[in-house]
C-alpha atoms as a PDB file:
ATOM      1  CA  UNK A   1      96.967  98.928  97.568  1.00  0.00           C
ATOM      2  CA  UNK A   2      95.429  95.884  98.736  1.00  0.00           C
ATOM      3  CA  UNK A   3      93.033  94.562 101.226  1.00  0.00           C
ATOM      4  CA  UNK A   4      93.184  91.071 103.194  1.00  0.00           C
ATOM      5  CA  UNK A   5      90.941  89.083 105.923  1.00  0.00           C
ATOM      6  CA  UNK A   6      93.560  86.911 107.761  1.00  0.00           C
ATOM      7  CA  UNK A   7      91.788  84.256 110.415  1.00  0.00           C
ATOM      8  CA  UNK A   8      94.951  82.641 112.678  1.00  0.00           C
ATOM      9  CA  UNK A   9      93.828  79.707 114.305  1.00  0.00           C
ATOM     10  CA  UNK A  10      95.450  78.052 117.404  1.00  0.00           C
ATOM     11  CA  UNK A  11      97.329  78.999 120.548  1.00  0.00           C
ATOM     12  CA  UNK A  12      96.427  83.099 119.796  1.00  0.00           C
ATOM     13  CA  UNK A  13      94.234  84.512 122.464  1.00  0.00           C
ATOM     14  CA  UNK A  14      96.276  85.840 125.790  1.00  0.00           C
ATOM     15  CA  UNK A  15      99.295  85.521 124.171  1.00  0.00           C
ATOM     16  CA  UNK A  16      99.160  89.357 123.313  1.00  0.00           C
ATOM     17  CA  UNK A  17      98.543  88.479 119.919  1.00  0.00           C
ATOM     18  CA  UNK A  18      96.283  91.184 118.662  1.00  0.00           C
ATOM     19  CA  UNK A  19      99.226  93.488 120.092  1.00  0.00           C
ATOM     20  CA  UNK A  20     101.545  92.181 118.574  1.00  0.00           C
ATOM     21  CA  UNK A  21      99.817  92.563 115.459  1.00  0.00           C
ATOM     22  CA  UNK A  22      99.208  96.216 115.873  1.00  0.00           C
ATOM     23  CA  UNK A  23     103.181  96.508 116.521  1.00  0.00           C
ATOM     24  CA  UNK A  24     104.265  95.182 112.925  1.00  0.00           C
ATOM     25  CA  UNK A  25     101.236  96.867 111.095  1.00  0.00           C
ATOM     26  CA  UNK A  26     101.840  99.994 112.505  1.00  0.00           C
ATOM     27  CA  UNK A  27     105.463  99.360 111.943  1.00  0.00           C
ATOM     28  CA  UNK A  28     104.925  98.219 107.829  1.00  0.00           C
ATOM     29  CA  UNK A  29     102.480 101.492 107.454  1.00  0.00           C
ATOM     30  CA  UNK A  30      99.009  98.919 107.269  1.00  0.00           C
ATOM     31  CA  UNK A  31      95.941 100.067 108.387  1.00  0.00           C
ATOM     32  CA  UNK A  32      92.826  97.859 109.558  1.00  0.00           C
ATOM     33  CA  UNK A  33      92.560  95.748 112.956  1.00  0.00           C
ATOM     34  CA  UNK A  34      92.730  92.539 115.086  1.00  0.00           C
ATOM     35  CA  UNK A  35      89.894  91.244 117.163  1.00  0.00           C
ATOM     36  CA  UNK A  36      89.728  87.599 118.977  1.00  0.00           C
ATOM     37  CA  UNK A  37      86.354  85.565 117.151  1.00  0.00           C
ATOM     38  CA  UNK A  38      84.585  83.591 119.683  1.00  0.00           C
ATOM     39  CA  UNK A  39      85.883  80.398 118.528  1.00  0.00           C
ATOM     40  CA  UNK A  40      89.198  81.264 119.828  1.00  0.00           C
ATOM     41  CA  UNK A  41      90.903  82.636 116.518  1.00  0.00           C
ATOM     42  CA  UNK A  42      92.414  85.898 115.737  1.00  0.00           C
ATOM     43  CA  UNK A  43      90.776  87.809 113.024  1.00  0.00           C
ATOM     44  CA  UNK A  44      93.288  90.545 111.402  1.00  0.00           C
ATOM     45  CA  UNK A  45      91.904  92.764 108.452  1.00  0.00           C
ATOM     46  CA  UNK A  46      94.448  94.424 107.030  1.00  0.00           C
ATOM     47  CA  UNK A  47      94.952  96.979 104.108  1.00  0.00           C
ATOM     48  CA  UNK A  48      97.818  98.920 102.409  1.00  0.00           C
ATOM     49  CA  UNK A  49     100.576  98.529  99.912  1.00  0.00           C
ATOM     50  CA  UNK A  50     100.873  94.726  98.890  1.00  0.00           C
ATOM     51  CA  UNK A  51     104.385  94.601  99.877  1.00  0.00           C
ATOM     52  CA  UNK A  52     103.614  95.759 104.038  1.00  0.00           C
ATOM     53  CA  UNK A  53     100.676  93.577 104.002  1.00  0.00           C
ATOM     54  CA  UNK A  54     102.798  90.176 102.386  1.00  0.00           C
ATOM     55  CA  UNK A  55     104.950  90.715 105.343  1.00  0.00           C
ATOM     56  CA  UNK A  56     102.301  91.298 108.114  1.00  0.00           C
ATOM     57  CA  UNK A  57     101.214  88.035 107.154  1.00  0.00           C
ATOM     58  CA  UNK A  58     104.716  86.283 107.195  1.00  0.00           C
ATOM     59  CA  UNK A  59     104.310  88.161 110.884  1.00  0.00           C
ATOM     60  CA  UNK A  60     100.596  86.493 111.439  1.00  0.00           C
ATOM     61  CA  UNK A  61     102.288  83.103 110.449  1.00  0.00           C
ATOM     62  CA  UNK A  62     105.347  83.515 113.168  1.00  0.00           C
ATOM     63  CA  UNK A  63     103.186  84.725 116.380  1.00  0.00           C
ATOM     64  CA  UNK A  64     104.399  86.153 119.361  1.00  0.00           C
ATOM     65  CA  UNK A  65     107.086  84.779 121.979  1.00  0.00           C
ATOM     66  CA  UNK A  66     103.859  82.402 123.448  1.00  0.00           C
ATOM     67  CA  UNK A  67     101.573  81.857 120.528  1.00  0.00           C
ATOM     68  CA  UNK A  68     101.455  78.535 118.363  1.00  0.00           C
ATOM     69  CA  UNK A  69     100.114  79.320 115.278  1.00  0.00           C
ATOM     70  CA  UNK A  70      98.673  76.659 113.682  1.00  0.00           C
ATOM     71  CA  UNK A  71      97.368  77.824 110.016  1.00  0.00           C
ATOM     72  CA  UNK A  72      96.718  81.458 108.923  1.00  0.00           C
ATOM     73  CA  UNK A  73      93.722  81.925 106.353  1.00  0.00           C
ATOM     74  CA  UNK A  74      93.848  84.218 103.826  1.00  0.00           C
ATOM     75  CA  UNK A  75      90.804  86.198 101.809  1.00  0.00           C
ATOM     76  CA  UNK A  76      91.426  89.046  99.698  1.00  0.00           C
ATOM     77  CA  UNK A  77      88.829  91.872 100.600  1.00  0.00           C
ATOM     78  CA  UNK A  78      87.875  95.358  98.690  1.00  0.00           C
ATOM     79  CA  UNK A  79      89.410  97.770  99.895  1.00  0.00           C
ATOM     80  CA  UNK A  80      85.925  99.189 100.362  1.00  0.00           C
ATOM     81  CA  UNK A  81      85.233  96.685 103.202  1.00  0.00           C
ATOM     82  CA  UNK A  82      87.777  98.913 105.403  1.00  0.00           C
ATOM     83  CA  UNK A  83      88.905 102.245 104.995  1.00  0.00           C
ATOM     84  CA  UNK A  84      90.397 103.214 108.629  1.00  0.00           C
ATOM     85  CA  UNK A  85      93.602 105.641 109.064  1.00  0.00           C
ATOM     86  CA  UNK A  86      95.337 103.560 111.310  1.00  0.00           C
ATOM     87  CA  UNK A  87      95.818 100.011 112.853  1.00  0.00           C
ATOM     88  CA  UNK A  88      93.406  98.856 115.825  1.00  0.00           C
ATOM     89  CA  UNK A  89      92.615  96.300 118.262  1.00  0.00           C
ATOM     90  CA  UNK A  90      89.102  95.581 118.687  1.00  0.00           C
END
């Protein structure tokens, strides 16, 4: 198991980002959420087995139909930080 902040940054909010986010995590068995920052990022923290949460963030990386992602930020987090039984939007 593994925990990771991702912060996507560029064309992300109204795009139905954060949805589509919740799809594929839900989808790859991850648990955690998505929330739009004020600066006009996504922020996605995600936990679960390393494998489901290397390929959410292949996901983050690709966007929706509408989003252009322009760089995806990756922290590694303690599973501590986030211990939720399913996948939100915030």
């Amino acid at each position: 198991m593994t925990g990771v902040r991702f912060v996507i940054r560029g064309t992300v909010q109204g795009v139905g980002f954060r949805w589509f986010v919740a799809r594929h995590a839900t989808r790859l068995g991850v648990v955690g959420y998505a929330r739009n920052l004020p600066d006009g990022s996504v922020e996605v923290v995600a936990s679960g087995r390393l494998e489901a949460v290397e390929s959410l963030g292949r996901q983050l990386a690709r966007g929706p139909e509408f989003a252009r992602v322009d760089a995806v930020e990756k922290t590694e987090i303690l599973l501590e930080d986030h211990t939720g039984k399913s996948f939100d939007i915030k």
